[in-house]
PDB file of N, CA and C in Angstrom:
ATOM      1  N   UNK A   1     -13.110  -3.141  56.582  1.00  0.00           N
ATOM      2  CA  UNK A   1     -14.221  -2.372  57.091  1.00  0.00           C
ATOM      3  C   UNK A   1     -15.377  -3.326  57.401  1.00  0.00           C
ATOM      4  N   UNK A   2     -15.863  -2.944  58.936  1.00  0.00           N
ATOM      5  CA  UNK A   2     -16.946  -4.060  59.360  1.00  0.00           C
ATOM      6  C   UNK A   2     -18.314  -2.989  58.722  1.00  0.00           C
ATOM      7  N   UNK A   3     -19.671  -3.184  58.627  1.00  0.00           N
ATOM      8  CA  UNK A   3     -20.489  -2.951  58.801  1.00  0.00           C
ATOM      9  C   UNK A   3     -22.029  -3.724  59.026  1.00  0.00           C
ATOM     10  N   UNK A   4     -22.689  -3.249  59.551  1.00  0.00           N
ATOM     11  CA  UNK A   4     -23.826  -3.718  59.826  1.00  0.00           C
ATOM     12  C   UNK A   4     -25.454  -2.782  59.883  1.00  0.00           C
ATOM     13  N   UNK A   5     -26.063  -4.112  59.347  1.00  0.00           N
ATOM     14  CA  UNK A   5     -27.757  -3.375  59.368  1.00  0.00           C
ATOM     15  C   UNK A   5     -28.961  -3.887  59.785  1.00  0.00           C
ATOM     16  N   UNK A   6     -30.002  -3.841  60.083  1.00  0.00           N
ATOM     17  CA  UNK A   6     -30.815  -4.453  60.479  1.00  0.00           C
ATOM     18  C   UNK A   6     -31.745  -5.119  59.091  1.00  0.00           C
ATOM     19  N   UNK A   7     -31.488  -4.361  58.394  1.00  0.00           N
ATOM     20  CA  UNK A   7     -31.826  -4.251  56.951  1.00  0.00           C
ATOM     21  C   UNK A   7     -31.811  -5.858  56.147  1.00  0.00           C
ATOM     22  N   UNK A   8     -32.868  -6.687  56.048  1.00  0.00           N
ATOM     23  CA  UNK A   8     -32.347  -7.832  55.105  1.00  0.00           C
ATOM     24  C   UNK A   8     -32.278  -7.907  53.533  1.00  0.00           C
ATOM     25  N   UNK A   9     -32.604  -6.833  53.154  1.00  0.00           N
ATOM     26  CA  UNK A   9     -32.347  -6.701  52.085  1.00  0.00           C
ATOM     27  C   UNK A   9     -31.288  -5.822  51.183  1.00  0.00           C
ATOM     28  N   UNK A  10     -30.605  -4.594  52.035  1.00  0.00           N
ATOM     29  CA  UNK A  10     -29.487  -4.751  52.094  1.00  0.00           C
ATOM     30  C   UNK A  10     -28.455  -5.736  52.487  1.00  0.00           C
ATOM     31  N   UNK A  11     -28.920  -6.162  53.389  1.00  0.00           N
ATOM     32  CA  UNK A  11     -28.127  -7.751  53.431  1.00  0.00           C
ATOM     33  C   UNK A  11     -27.486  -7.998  52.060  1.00  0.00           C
ATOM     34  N   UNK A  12     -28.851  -9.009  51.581  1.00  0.00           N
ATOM     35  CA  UNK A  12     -28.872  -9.829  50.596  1.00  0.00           C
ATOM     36  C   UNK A  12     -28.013  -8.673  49.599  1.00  0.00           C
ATOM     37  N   UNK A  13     -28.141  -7.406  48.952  1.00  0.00           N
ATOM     38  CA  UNK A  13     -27.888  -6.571  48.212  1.00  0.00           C
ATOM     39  C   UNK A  13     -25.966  -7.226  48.756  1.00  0.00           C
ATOM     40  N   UNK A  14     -25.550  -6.237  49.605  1.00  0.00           N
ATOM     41  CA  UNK A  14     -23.825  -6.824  49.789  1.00  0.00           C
ATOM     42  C   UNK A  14     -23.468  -8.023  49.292  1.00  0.00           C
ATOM     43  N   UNK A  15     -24.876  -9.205  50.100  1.00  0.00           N
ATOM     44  CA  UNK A  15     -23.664  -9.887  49.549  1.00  0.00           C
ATOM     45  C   UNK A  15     -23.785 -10.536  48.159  1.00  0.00           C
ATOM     46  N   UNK A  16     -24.850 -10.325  47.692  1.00  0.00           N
ATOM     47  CA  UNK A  16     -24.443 -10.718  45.984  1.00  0.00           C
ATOM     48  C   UNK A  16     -23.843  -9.677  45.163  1.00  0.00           C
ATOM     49  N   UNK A  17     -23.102  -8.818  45.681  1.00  0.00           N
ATOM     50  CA  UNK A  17     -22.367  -8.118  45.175  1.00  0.00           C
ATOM     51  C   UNK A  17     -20.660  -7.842  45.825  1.00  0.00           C
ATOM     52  N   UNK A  18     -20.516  -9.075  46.879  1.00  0.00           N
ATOM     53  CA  UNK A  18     -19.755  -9.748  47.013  1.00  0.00           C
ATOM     54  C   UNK A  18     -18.937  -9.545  48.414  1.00  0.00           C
ATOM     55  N   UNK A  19     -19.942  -8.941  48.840  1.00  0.00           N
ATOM     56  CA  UNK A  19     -19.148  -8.647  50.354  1.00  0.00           C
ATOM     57  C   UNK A  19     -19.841 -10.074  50.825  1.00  0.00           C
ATOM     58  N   UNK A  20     -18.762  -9.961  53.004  1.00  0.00           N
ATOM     59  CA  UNK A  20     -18.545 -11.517  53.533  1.00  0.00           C
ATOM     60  C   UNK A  20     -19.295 -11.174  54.636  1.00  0.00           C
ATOM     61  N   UNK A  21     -20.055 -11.983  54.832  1.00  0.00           N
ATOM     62  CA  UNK A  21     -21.224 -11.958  55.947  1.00  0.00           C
ATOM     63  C   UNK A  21     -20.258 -12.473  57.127  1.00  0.00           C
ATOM     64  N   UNK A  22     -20.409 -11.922  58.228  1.00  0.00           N
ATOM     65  CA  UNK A  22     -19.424 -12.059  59.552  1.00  0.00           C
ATOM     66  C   UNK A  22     -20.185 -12.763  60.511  1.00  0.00           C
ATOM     67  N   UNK A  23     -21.594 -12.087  60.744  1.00  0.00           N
ATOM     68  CA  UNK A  23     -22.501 -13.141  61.948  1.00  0.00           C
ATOM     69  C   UNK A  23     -23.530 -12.171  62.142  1.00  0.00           C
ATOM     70  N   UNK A  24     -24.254 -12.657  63.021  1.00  0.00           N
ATOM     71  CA  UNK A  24     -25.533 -11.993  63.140  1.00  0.00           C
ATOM     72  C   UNK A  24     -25.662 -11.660  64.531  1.00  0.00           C
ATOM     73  N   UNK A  25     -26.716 -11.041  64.825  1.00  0.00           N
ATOM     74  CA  UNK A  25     -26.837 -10.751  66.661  1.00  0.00           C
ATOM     75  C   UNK A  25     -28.086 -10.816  66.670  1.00  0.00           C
ATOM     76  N   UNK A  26     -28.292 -11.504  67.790  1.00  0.00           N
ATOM     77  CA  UNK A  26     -29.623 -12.438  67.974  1.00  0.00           C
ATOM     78  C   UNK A  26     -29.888 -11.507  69.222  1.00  0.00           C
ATOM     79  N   UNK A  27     -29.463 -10.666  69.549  1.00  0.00           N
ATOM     80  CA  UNK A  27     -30.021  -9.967  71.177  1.00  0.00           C
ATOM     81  C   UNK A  27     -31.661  -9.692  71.055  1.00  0.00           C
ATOM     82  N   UNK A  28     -31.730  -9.290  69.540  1.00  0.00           N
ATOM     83  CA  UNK A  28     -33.480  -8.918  70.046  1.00  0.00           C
ATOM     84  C   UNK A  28     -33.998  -9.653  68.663  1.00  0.00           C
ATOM     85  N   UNK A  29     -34.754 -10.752  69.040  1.00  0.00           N
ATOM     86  CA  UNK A  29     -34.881 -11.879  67.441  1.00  0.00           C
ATOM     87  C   UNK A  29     -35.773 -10.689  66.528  1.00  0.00           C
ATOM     88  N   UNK A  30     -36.715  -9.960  67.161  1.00  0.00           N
ATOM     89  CA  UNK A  30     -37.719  -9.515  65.838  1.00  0.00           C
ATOM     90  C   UNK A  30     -36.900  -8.288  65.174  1.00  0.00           C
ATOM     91  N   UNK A  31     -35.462  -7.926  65.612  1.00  0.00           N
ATOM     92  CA  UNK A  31     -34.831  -6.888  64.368  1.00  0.00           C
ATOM     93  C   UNK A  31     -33.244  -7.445  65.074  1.00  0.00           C
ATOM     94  N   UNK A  32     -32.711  -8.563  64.033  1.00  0.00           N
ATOM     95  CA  UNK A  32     -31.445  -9.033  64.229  1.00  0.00           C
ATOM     96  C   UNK A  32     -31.121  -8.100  63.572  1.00  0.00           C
ATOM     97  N   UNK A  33     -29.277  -7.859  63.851  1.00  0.00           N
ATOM     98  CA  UNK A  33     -28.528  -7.226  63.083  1.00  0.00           C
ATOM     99  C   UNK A  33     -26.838  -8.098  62.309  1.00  0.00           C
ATOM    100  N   UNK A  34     -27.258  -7.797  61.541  1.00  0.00           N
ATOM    101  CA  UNK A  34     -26.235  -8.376  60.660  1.00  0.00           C
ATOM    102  C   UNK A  34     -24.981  -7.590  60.329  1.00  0.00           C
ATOM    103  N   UNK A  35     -23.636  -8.462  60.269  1.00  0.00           N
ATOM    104  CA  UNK A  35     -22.149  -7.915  60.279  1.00  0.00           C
ATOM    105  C   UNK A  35     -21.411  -8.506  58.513  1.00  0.00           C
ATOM    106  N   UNK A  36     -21.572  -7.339  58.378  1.00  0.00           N
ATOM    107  CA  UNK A  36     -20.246  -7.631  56.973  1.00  0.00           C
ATOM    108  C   UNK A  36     -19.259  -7.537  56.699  1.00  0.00           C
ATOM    109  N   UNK A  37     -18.175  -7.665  55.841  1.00  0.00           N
ATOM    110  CA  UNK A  37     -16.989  -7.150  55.636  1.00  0.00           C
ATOM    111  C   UNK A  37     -16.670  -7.027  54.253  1.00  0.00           C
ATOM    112  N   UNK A  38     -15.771  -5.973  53.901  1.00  0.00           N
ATOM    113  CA  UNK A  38     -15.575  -5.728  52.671  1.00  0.00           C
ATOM    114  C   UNK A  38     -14.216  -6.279  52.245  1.00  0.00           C
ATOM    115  N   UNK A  39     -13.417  -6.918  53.083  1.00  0.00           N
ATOM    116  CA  UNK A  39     -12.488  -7.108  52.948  1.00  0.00           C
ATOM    117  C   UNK A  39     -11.277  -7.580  51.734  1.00  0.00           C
ATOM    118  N   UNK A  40     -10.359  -7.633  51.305  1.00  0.00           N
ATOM    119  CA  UNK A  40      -9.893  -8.914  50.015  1.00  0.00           C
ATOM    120  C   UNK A  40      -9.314  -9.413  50.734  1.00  0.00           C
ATOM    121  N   UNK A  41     -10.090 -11.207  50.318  1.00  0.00           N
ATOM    122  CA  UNK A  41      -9.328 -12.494  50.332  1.00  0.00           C
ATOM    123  C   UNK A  41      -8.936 -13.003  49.407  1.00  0.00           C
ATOM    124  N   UNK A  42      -8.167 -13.711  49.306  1.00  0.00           N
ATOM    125  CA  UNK A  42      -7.540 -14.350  48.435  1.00  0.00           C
ATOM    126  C   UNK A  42      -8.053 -15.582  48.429  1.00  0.00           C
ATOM    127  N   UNK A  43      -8.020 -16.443  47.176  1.00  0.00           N
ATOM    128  CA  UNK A  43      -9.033 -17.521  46.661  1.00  0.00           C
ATOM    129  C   UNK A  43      -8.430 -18.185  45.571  1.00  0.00           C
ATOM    130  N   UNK A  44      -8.261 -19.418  45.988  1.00  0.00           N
ATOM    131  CA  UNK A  44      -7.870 -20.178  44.983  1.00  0.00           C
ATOM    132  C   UNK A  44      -8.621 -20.884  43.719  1.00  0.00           C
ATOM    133  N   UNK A  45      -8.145 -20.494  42.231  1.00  0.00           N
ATOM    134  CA  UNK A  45      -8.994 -20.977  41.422  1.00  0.00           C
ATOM    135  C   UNK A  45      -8.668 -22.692  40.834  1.00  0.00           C
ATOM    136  N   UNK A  46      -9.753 -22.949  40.080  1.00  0.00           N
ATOM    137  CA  UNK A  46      -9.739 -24.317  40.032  1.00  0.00           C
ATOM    138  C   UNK A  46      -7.917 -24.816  39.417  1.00  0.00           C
ATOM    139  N   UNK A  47      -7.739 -24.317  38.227  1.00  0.00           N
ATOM    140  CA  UNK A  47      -6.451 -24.192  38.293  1.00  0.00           C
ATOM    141  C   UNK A  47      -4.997 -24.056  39.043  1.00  0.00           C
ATOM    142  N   UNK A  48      -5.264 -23.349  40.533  1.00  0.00           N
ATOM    143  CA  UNK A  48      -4.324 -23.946  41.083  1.00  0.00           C
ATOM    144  C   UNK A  48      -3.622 -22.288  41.557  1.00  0.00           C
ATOM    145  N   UNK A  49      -4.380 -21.037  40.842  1.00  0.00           N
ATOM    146  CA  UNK A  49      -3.488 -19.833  40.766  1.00  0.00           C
ATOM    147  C   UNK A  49      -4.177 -19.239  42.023  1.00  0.00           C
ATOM    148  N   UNK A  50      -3.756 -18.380  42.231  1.00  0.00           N
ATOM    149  CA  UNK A  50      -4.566 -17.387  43.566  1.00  0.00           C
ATOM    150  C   UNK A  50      -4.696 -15.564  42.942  1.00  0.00           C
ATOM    151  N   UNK A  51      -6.127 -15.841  43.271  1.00  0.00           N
ATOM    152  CA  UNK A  51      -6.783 -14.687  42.816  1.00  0.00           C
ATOM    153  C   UNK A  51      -7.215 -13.654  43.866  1.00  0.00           C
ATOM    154  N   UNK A  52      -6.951 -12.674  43.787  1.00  0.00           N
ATOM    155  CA  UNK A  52      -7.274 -12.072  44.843  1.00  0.00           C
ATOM    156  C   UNK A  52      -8.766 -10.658  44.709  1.00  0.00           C
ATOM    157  N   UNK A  53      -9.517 -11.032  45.176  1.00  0.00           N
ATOM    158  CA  UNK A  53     -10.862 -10.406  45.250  1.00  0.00           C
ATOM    159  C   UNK A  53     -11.056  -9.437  45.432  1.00  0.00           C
ATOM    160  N   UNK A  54     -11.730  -8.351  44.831  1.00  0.00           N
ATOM    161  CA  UNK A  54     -11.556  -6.750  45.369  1.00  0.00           C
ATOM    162  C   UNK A  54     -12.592  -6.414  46.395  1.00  0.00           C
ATOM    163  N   UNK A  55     -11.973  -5.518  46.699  1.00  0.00           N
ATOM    164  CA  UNK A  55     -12.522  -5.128  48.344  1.00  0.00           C
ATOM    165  C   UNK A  55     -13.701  -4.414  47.572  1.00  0.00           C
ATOM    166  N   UNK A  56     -15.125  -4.906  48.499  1.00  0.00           N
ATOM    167  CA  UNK A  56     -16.498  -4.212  48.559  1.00  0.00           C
ATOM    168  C   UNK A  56     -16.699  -2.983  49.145  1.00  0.00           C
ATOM    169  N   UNK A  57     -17.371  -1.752  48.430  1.00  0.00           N
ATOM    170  CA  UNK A  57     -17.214  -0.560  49.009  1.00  0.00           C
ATOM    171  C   UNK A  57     -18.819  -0.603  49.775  1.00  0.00           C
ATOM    172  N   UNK A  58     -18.214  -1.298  50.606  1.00  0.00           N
ATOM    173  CA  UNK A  58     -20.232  -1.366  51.481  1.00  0.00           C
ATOM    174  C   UNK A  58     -21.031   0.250  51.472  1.00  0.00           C
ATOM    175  N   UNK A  59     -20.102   0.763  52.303  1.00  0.00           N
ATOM    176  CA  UNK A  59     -21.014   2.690  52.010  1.00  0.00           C
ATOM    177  C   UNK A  59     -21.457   3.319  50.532  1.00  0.00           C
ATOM    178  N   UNK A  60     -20.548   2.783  49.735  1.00  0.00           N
ATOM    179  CA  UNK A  60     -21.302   3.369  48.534  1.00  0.00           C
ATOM    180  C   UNK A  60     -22.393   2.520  48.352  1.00  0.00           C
ATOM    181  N   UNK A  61     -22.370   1.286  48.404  1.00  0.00           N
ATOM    182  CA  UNK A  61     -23.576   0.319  48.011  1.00  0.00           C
ATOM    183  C   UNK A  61     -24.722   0.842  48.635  1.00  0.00           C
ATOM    184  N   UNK A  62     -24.651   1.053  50.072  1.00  0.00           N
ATOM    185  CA  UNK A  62     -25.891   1.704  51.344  1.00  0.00           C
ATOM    186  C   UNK A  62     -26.140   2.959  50.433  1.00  0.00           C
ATOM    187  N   UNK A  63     -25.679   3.723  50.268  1.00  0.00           N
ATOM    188  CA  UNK A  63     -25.964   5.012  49.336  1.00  0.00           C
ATOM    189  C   UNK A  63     -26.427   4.711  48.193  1.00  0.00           C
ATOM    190  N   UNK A  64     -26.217   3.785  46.936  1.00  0.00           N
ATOM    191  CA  UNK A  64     -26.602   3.852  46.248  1.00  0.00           C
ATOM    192  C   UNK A  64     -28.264   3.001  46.506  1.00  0.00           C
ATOM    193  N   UNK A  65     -28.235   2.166  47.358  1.00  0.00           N
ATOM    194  CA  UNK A  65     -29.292   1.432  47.991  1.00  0.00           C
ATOM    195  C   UNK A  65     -30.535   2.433  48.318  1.00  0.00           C
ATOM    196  N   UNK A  66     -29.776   3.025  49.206  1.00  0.00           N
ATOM    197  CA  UNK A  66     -30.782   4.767  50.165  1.00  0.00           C
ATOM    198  C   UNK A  66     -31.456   5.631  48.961  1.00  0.00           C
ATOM    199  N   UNK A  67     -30.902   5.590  47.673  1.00  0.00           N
ATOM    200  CA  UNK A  67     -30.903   6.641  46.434  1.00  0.00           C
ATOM    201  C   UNK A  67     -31.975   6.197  45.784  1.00  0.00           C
ATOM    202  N   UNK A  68     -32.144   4.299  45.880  1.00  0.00           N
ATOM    203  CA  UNK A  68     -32.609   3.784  44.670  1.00  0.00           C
ATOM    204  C   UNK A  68     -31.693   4.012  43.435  1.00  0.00           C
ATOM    205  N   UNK A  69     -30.964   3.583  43.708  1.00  0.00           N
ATOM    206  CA  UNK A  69     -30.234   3.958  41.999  1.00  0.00           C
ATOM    207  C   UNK A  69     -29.203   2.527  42.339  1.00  0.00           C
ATOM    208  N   UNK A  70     -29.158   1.844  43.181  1.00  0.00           N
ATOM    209  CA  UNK A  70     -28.518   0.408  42.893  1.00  0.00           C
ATOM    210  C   UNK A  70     -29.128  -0.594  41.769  1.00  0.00           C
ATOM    211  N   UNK A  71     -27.985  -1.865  41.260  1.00  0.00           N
ATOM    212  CA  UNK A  71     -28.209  -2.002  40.377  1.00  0.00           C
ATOM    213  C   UNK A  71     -27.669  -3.883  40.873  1.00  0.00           C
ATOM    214  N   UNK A  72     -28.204  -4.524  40.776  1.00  0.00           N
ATOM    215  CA  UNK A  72     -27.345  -5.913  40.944  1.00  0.00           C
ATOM    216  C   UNK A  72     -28.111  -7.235  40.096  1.00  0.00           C
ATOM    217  N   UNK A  73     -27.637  -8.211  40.139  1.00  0.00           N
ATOM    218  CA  UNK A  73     -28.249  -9.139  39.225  1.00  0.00           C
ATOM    219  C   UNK A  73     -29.190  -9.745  39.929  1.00  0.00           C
ATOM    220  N   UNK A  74     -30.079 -10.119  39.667  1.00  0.00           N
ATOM    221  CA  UNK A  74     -31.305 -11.052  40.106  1.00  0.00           C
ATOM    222  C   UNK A  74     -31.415 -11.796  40.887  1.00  0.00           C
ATOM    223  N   UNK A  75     -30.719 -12.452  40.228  1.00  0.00           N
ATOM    224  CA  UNK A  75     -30.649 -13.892  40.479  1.00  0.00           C
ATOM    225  C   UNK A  75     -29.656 -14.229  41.444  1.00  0.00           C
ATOM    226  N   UNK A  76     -28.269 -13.049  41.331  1.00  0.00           N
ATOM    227  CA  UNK A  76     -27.559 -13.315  42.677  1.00  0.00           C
ATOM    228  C   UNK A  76     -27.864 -12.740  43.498  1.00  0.00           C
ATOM    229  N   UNK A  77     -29.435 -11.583  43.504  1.00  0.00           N
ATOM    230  CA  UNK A  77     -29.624 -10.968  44.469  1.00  0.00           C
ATOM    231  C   UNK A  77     -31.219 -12.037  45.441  1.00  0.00           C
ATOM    232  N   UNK A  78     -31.761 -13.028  44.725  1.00  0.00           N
ATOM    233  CA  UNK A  78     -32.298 -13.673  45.251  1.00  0.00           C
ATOM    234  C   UNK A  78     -31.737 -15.067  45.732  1.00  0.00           C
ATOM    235  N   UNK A  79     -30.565 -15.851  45.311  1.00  0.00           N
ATOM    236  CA  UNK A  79     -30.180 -16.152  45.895  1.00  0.00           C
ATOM    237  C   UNK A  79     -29.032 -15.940  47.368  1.00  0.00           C
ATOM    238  N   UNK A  80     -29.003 -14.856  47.626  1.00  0.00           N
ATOM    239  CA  UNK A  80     -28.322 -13.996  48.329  1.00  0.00           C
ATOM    240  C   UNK A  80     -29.401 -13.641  49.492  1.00  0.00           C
ATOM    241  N   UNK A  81     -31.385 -13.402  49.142  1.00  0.00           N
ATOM    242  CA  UNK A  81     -32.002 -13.137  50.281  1.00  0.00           C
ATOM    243  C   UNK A  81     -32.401 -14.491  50.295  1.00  0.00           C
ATOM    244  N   UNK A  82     -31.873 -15.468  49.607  1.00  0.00           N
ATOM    245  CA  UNK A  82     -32.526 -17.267  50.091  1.00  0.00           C
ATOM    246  C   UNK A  82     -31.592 -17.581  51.492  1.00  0.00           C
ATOM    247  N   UNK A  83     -29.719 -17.108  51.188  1.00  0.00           N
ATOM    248  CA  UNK A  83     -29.133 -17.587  52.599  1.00  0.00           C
ATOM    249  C   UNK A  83     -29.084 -16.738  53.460  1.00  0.00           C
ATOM    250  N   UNK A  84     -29.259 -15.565  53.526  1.00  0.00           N
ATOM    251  CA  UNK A  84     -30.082 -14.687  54.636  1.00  0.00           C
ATOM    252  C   UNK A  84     -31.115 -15.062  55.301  1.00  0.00           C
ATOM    253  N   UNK A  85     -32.414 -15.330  54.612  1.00  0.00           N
ATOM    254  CA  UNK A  85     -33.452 -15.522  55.358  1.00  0.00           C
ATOM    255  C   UNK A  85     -33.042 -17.170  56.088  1.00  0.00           C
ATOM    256  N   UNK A  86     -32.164 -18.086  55.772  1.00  0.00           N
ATOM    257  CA  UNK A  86     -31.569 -19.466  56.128  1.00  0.00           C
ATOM    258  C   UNK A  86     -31.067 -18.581  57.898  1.00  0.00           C
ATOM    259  N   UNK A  87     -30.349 -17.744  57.496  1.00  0.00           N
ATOM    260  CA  UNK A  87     -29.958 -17.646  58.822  1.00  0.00           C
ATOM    261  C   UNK A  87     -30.398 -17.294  59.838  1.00  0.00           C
ATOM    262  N   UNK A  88     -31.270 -16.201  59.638  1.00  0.00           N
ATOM    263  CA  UNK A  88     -32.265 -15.708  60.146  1.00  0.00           C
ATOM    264  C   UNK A  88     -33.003 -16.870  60.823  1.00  0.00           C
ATOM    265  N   UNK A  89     -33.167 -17.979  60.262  1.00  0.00           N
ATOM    266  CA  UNK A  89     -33.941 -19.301  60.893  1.00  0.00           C
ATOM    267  C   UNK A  89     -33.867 -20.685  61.356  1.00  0.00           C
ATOM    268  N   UNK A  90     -31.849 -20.333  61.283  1.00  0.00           N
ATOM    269  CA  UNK A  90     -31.553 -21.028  61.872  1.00  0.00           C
ATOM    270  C   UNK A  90     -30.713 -20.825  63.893  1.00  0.00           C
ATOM    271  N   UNK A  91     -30.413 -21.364  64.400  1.00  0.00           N
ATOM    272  CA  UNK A  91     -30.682 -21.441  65.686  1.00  0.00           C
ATOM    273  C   UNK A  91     -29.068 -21.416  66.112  1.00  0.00           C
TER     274      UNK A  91
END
């Protein structure tokens, strides 16, 4: 499942909660829109095994987002609007 928002702080919200940022659309710079995916990939751990990642339910997140009743960690939610706003400014 693709989705997208103009929203950067839903942004940041997906993806420190582990959805995959796809690209951005630069058609109108003062409200880009941003593409996600919820997808599972598979990922190899340091060990050598393959782990496979659970799929992000982006609509419930937007809902629980829309509600105020989301909940995510801090720290992965500010480092999460640090490489957002990166992209946002880069070219």
């Amino acid at each position: 499942m693709i989705k997208s928002t103009k929203d950067i702080y839903l942004s940041a919200a997906w993806l420190s909660l582990g959805a995959k940022y796809e690209k951005v659309d630069r058609v109108d710079p003062r409200h880009m829109e941003f593409f996600f995916s919820s997808g599972n990939d598979a990922v190899s751990t340091l060990d050598g095994k393959l782990k496979i990642s659970r799929e992000v339910d982006l609509e419930s997140i937007e809902k629980q987002w829309a509600n105020a009743e989301l909940m995510v960690n801090a720290t992965k939610f500010k480092e999460a609007l640090q490489r957002m706003k990166a992209v946002v400014h880069s070219k």
